[in-house]
PDB file of N, CA and C in Angstrom:
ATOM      1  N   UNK A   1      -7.549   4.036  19.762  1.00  0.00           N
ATOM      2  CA  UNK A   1      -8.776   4.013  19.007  1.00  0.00           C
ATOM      3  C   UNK A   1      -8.436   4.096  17.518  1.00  0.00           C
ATOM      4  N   UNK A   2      -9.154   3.377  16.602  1.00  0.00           N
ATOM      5  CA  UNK A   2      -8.620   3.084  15.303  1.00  0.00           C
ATOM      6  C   UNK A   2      -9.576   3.670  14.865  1.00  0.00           C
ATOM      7  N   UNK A   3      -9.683   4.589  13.277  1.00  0.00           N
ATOM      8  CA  UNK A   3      -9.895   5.163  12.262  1.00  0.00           C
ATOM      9  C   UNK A   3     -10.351   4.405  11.278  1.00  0.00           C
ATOM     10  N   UNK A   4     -11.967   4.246  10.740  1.00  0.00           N
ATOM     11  CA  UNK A   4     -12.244   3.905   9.421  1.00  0.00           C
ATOM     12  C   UNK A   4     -12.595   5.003   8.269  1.00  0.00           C
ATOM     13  N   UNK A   5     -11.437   4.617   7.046  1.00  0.00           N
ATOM     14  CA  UNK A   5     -12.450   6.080   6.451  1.00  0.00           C
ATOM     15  C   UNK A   5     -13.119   5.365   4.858  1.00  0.00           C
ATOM     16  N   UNK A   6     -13.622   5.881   4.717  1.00  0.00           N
ATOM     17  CA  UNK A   6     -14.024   5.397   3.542  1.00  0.00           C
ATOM     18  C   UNK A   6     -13.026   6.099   2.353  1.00  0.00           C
ATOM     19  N   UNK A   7     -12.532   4.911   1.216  1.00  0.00           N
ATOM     20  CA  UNK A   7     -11.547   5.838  -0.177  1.00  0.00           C
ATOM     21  C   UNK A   7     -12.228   6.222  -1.149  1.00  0.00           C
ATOM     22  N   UNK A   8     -12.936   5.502  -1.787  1.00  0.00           N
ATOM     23  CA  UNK A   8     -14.078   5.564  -2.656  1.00  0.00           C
ATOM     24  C   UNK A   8     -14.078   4.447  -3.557  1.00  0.00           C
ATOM     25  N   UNK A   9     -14.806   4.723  -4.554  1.00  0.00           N
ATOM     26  CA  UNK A   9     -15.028   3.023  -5.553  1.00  0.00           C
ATOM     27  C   UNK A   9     -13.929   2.297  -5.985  1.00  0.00           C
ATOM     28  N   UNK A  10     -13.819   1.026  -5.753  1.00  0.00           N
ATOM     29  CA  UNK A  10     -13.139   0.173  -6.095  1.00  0.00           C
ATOM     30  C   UNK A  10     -12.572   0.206  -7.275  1.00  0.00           C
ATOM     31  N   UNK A  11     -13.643   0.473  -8.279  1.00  0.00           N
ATOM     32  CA  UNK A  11     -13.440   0.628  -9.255  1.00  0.00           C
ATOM     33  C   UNK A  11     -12.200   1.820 -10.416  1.00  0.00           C
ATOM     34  N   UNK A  12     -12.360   2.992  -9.103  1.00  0.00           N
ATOM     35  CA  UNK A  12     -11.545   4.056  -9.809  1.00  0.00           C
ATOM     36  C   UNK A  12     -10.209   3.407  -8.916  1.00  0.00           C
ATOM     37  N   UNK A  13      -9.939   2.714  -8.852  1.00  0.00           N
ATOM     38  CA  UNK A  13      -8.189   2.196  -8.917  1.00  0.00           C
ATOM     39  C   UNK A  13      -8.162   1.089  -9.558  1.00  0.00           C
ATOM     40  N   UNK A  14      -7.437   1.145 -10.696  1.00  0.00           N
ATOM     41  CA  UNK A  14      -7.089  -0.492 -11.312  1.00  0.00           C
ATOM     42  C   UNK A  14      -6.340  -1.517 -11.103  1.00  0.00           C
ATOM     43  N   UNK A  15      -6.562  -2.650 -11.445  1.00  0.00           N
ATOM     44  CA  UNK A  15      -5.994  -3.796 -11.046  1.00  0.00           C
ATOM     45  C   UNK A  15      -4.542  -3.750 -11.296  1.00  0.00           C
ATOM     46  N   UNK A  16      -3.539  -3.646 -10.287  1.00  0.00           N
ATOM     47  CA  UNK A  16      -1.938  -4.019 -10.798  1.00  0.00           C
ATOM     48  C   UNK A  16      -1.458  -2.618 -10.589  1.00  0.00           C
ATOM     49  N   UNK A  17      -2.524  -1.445  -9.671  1.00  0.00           N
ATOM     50  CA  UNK A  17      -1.611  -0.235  -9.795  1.00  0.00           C
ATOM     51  C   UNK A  17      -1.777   0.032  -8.345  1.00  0.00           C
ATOM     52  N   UNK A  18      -1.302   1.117  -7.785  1.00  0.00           N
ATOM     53  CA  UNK A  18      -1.295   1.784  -6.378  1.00  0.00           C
ATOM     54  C   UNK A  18      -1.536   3.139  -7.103  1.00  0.00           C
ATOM     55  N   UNK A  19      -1.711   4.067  -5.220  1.00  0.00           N
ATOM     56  CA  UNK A  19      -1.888   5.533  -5.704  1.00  0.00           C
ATOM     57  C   UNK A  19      -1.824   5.615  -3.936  1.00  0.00           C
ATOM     58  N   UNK A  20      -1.450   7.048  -3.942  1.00  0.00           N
ATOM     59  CA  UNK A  20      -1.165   7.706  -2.387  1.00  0.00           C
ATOM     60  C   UNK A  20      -2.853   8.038  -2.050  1.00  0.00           C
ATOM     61  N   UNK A  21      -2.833   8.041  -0.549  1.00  0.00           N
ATOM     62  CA  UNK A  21      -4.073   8.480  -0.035  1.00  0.00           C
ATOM     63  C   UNK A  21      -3.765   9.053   1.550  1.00  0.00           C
ATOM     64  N   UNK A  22      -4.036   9.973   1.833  1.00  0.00           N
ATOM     65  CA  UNK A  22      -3.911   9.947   3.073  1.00  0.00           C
ATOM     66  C   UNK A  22      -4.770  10.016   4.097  1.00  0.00           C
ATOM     67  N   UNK A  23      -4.626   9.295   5.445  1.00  0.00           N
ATOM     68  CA  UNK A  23      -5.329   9.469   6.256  1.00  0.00           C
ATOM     69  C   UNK A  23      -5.476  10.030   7.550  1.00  0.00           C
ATOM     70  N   UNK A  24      -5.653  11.362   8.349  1.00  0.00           N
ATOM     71  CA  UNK A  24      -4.960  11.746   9.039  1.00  0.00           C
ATOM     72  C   UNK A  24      -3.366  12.357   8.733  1.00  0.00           C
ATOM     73  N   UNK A  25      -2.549  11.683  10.023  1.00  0.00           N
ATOM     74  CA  UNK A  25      -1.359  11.382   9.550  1.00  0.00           C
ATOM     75  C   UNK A  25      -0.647  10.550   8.991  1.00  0.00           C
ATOM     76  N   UNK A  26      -1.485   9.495   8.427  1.00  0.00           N
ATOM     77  CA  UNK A  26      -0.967   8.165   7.915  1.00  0.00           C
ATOM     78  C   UNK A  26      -0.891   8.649   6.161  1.00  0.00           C
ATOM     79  N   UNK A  27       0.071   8.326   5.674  1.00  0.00           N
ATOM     80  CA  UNK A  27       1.037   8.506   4.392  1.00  0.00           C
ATOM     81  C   UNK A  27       0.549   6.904   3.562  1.00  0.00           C
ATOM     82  N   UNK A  28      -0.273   6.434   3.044  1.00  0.00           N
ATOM     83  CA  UNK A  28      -0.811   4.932   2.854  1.00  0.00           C
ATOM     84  C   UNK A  28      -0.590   4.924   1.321  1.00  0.00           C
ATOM     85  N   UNK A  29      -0.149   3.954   1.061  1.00  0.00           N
ATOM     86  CA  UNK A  29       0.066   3.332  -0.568  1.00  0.00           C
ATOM     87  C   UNK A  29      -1.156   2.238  -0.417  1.00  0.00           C
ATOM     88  N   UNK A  30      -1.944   2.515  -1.486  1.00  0.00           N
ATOM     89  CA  UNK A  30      -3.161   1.555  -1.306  1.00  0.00           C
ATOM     90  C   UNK A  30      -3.250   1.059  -3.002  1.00  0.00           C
ATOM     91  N   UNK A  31      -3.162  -0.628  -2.924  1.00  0.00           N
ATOM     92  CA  UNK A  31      -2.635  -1.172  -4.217  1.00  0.00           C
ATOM     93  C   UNK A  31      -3.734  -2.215  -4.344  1.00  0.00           C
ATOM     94  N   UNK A  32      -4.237  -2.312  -5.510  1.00  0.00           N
ATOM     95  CA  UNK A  32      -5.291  -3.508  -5.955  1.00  0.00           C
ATOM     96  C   UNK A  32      -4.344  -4.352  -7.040  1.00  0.00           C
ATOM     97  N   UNK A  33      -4.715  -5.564  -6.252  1.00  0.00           N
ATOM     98  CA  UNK A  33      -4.623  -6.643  -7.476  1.00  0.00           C
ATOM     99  C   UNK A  33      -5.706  -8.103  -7.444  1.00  0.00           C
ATOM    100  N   UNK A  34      -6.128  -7.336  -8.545  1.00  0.00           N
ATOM    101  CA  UNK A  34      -7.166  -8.639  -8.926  1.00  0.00           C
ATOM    102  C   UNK A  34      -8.881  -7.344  -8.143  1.00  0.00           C
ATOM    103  N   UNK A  35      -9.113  -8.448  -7.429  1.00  0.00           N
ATOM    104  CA  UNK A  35     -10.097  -7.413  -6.411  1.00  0.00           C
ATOM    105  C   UNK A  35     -10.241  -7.273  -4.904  1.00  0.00           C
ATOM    106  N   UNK A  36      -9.031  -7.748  -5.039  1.00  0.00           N
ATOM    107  CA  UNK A  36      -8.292  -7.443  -3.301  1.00  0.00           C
ATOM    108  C   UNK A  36      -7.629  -6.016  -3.302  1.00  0.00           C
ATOM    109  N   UNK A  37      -7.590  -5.686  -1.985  1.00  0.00           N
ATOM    110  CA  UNK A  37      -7.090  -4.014  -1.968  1.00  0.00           C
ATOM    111  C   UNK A  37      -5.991  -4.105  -0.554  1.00  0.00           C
ATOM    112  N   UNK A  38      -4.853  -3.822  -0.822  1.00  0.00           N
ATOM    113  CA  UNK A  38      -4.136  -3.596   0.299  1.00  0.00           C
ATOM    114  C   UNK A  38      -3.440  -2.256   0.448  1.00  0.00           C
ATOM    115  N   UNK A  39      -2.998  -2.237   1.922  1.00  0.00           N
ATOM    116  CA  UNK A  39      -2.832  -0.735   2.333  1.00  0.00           C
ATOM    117  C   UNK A  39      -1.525  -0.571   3.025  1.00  0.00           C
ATOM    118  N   UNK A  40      -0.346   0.301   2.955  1.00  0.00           N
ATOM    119  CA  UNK A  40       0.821  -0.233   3.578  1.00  0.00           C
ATOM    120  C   UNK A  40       1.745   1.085   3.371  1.00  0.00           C
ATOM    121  N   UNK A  41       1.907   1.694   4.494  1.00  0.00           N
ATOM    122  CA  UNK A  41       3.115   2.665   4.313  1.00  0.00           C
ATOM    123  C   UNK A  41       3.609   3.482   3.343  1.00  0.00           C
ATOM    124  N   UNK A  42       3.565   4.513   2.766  1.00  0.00           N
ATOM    125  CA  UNK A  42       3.528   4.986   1.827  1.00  0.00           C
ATOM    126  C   UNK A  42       5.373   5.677   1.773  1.00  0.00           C
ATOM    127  N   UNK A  43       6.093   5.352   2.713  1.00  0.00           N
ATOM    128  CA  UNK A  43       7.621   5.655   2.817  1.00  0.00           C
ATOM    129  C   UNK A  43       8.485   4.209   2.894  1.00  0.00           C
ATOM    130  N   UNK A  44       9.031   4.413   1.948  1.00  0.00           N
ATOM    131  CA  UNK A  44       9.873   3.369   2.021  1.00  0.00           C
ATOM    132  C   UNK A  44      10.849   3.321   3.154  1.00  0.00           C
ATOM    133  N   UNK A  45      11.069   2.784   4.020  1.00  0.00           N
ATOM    134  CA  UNK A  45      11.813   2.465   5.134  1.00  0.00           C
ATOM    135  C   UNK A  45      13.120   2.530   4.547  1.00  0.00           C
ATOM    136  N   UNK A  46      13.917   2.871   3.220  1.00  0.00           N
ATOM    137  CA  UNK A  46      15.306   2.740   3.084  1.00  0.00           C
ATOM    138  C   UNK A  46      15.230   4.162   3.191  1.00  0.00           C
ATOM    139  N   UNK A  47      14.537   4.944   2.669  1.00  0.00           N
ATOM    140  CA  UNK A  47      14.787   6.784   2.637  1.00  0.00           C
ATOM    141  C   UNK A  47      13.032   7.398   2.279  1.00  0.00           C
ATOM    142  N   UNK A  48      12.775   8.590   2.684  1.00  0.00           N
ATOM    143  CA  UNK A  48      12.024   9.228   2.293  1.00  0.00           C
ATOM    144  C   UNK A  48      11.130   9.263   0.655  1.00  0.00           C
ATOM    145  N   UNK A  49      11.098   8.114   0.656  1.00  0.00           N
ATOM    146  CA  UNK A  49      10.170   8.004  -1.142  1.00  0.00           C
ATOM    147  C   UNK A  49       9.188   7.077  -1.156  1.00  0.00           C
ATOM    148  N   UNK A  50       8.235   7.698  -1.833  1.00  0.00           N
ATOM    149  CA  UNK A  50       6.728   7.248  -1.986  1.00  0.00           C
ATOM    150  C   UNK A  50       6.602   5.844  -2.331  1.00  0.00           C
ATOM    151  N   UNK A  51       6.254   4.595  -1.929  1.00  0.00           N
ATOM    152  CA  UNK A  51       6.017   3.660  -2.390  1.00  0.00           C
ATOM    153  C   UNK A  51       5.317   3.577  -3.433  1.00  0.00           C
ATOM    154  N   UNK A  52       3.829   4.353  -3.260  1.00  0.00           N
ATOM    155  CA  UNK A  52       2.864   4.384  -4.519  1.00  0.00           C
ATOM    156  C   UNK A  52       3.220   4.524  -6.081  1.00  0.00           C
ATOM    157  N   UNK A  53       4.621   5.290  -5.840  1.00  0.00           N
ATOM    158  CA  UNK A  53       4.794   5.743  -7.411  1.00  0.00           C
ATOM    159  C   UNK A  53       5.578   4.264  -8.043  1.00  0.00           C
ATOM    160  N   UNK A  54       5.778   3.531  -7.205  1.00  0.00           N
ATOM    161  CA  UNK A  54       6.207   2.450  -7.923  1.00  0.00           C
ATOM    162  C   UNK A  54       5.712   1.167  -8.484  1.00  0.00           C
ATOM    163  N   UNK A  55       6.252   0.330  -9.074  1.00  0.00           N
ATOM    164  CA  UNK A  55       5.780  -0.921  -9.988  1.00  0.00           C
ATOM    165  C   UNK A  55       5.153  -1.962  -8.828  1.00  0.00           C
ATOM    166  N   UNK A  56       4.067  -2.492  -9.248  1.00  0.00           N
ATOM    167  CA  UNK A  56       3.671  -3.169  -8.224  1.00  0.00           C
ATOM    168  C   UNK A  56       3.340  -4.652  -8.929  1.00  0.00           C
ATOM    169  N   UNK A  57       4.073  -5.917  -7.926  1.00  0.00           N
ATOM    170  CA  UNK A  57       4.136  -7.277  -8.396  1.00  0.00           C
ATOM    171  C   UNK A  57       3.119  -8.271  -8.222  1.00  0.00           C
ATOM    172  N   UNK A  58       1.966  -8.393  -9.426  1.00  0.00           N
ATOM    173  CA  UNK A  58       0.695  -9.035  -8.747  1.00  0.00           C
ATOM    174  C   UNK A  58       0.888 -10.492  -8.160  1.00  0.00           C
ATOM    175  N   UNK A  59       2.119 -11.402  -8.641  1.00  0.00           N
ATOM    176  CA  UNK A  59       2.031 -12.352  -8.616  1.00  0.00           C
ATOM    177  C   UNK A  59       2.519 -12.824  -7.055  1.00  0.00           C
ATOM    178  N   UNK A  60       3.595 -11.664  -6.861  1.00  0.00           N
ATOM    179  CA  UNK A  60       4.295 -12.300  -5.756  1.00  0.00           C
ATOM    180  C   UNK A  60       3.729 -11.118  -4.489  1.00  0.00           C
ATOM    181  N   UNK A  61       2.843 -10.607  -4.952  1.00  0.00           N
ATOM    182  CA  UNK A  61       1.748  -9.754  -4.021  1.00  0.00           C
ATOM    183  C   UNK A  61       3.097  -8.618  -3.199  1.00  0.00           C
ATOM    184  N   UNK A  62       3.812  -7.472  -4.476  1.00  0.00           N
ATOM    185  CA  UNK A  62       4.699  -6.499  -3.839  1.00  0.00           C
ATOM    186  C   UNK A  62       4.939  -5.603  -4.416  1.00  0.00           C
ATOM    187  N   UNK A  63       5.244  -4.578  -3.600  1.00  0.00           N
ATOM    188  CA  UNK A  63       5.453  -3.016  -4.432  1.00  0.00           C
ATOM    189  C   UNK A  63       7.221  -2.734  -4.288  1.00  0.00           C
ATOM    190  N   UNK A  64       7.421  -2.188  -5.231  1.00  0.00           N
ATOM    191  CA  UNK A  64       9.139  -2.009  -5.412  1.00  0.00           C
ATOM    192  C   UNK A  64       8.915  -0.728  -5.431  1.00  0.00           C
ATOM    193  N   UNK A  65      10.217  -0.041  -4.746  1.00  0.00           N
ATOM    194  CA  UNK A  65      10.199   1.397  -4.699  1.00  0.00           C
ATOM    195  C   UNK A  65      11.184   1.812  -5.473  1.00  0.00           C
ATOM    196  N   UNK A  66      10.540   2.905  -6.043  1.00  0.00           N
ATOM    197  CA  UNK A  66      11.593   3.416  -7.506  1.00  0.00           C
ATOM    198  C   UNK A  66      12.625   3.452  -7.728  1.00  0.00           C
ATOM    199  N   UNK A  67      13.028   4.222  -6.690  1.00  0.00           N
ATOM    200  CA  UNK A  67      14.201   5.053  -6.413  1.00  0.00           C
ATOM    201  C   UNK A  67      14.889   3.960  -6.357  1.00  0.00           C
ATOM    202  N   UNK A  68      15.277   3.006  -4.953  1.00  0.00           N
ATOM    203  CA  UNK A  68      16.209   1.880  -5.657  1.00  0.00           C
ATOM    204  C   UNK A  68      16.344   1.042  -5.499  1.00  0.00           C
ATOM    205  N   UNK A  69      14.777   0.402  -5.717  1.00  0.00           N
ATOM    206  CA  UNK A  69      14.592  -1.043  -5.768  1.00  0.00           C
ATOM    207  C   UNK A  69      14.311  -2.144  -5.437  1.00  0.00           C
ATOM    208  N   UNK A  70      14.063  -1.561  -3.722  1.00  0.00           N
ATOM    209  CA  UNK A  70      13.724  -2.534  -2.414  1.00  0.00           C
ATOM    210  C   UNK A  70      12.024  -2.870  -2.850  1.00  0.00           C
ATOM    211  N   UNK A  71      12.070  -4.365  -2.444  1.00  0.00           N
ATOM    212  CA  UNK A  71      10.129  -4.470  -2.624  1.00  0.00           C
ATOM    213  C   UNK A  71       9.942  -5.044  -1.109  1.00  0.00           C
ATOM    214  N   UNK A  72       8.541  -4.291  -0.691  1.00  0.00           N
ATOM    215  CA  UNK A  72       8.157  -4.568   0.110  1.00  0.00           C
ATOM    216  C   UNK A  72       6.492  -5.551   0.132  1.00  0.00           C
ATOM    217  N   UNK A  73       6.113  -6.624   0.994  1.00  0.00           N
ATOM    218  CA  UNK A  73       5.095  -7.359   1.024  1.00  0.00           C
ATOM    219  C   UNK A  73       4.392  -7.018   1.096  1.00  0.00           C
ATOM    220  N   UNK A  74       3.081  -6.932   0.266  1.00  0.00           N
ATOM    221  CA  UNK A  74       1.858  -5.858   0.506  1.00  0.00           C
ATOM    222  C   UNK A  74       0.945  -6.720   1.750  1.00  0.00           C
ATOM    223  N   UNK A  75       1.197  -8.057   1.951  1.00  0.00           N
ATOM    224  CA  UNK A  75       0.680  -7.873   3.038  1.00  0.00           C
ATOM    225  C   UNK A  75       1.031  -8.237   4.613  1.00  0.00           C
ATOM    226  N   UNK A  76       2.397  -8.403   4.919  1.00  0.00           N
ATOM    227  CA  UNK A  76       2.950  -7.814   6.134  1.00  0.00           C
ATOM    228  C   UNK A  76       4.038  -6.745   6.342  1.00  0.00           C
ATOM    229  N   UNK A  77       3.926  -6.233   4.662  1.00  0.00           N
ATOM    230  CA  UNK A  77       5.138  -4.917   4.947  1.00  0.00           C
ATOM    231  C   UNK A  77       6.530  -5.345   5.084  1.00  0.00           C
ATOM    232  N   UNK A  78       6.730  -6.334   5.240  1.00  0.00           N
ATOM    233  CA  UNK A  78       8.423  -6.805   5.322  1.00  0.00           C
ATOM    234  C   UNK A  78       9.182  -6.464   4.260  1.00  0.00           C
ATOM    235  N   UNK A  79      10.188  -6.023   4.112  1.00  0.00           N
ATOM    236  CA  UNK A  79      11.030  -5.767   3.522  1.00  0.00           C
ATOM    237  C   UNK A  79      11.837  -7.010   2.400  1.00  0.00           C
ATOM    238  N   UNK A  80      11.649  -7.491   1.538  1.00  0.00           N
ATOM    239  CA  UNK A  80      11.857  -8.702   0.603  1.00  0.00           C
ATOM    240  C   UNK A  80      13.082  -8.150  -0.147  1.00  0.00           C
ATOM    241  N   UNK A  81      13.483  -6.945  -0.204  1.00  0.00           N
ATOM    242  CA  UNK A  81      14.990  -6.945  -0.790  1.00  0.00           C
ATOM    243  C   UNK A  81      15.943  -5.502  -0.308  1.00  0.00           C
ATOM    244  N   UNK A  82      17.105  -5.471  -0.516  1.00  0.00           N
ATOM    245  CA  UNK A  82      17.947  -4.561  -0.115  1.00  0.00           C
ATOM    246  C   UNK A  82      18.242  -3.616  -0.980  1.00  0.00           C
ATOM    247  N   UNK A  83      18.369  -1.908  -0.550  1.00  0.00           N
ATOM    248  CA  UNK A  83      18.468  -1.939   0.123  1.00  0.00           C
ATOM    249  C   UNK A  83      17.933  -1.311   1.733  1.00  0.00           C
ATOM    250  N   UNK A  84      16.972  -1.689   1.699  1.00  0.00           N
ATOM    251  CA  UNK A  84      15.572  -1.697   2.553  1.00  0.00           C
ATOM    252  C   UNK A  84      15.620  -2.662   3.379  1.00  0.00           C
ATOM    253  N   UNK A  85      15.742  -2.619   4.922  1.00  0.00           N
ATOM    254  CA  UNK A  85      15.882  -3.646   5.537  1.00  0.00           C
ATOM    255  C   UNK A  85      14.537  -4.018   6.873  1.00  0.00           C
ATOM    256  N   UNK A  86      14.017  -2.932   6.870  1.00  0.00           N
ATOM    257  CA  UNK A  86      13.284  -2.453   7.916  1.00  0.00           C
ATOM    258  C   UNK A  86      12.032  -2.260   7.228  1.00  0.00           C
ATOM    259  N   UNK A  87      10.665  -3.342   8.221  1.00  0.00           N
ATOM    260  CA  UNK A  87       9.389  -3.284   7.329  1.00  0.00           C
ATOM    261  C   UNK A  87       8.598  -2.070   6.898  1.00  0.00           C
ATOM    262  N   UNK A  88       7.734  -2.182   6.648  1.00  0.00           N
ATOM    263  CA  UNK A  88       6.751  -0.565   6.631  1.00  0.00           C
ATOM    264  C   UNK A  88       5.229  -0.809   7.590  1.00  0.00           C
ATOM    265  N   UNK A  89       4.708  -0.373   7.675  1.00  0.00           N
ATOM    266  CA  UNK A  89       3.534  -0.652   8.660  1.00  0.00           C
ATOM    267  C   UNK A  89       2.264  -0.963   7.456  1.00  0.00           C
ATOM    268  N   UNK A  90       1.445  -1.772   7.665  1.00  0.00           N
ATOM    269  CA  UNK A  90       0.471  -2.195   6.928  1.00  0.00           C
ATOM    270  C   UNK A  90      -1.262  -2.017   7.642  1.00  0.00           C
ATOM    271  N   UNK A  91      -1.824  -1.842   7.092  1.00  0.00           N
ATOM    272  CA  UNK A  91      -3.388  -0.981   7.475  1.00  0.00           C
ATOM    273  C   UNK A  91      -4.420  -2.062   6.748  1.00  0.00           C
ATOM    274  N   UNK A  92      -5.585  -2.240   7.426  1.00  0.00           N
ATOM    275  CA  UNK A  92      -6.441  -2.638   7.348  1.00  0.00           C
ATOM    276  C   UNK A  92      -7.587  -2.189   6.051  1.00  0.00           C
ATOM    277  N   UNK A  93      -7.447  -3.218   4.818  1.00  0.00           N
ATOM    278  CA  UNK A  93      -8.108  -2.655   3.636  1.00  0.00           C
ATOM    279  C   UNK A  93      -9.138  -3.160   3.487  1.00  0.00           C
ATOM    280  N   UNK A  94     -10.460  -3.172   3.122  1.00  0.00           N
ATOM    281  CA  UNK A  94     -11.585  -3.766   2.443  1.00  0.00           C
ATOM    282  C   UNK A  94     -12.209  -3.262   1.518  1.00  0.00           C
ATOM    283  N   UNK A  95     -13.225  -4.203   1.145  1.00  0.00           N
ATOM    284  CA  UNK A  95     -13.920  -3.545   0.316  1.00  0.00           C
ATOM    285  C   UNK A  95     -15.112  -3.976   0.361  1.00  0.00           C
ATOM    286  N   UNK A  96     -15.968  -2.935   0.497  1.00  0.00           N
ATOM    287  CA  UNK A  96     -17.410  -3.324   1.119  1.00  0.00           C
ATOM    288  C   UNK A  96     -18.457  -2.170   0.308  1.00  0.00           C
ATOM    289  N   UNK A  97     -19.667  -3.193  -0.323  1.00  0.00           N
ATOM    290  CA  UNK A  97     -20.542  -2.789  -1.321  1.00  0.00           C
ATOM    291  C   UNK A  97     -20.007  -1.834  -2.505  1.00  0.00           C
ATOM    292  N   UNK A  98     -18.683  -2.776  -2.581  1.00  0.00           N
ATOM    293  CA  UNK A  98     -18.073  -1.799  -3.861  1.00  0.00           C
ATOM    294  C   UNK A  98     -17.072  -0.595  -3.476  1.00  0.00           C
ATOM    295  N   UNK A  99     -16.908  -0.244  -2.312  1.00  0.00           N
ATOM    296  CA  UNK A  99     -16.704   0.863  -1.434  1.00  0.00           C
ATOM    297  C   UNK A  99     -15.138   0.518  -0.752  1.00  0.00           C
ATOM    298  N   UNK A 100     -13.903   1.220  -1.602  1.00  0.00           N
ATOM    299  CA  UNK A 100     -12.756   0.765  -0.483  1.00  0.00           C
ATOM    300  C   UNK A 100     -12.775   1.466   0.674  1.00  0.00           C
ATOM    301  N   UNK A 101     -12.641   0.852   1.864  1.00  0.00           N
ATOM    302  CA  UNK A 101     -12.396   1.377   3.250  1.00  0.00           C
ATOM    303  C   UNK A 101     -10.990   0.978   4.207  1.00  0.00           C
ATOM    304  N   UNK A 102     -10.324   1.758   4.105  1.00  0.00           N
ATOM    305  CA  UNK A 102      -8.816   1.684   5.546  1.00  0.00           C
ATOM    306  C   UNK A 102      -8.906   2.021   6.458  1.00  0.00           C
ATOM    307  N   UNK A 103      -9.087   1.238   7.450  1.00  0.00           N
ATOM    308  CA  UNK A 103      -8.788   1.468   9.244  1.00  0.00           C
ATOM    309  C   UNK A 103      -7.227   1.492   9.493  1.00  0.00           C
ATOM    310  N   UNK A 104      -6.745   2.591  10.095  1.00  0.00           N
ATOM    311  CA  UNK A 104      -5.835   3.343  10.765  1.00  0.00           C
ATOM    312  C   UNK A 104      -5.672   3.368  12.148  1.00  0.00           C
ATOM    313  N   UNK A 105      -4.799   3.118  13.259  1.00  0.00           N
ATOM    314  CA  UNK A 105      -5.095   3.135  14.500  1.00  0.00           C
ATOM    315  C   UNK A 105      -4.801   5.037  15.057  1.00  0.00           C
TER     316      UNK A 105
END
């Protein structure tokens, strides 16, 4: 059974940034670019570090993790560089009447 929760306004996250949210037990990096919202693992699959705190690539739609450097696809989570080899899990984002919402299973 999957989890909708509501994040709140679209608006209080800006275009080209991420920020941690959690849901349950889900650890979620939730990143806007433009006025799309995606949602995706908040551990980088190379070691224990926050995706959110890192630079996020509007063009080629990816978040790089700080520490050292791996970017992952914001929207199937795959792993696009080393040394990170292993995807991250990706969550269901919208945005509805202004309102971001992530479903979680």
């Amino acid at each position: 059974m999957s989890t909708t929760e509501r994040i709140g306004p679209l608006d209080d996250l800006k275009p080209g940034t991420a920020r941690q949210v959690i849901i349950g037990e889900h650890r979620i990096a939730l990143v806007r670019i433009d006025d799309d919202v995606y949602a995706l693992g908040d551990v980088c699959s190379h070691q224990d570090v926050s995706l959110s705190e890192g630079d996020v690539y509007c063009d080629e739609k990816s978040i790089e993790c700080w520490k050292h450097g791996s970017t992952f696809s914001l929207t199937d989570g795959s792993a696009e560089s080393l040394p990170a080899t292993k995807p991250v899990p990706v969550y269901e984002a919208r945005v509805v009447d202004g309102q971001i919402e992530v479903t979680v299973p």
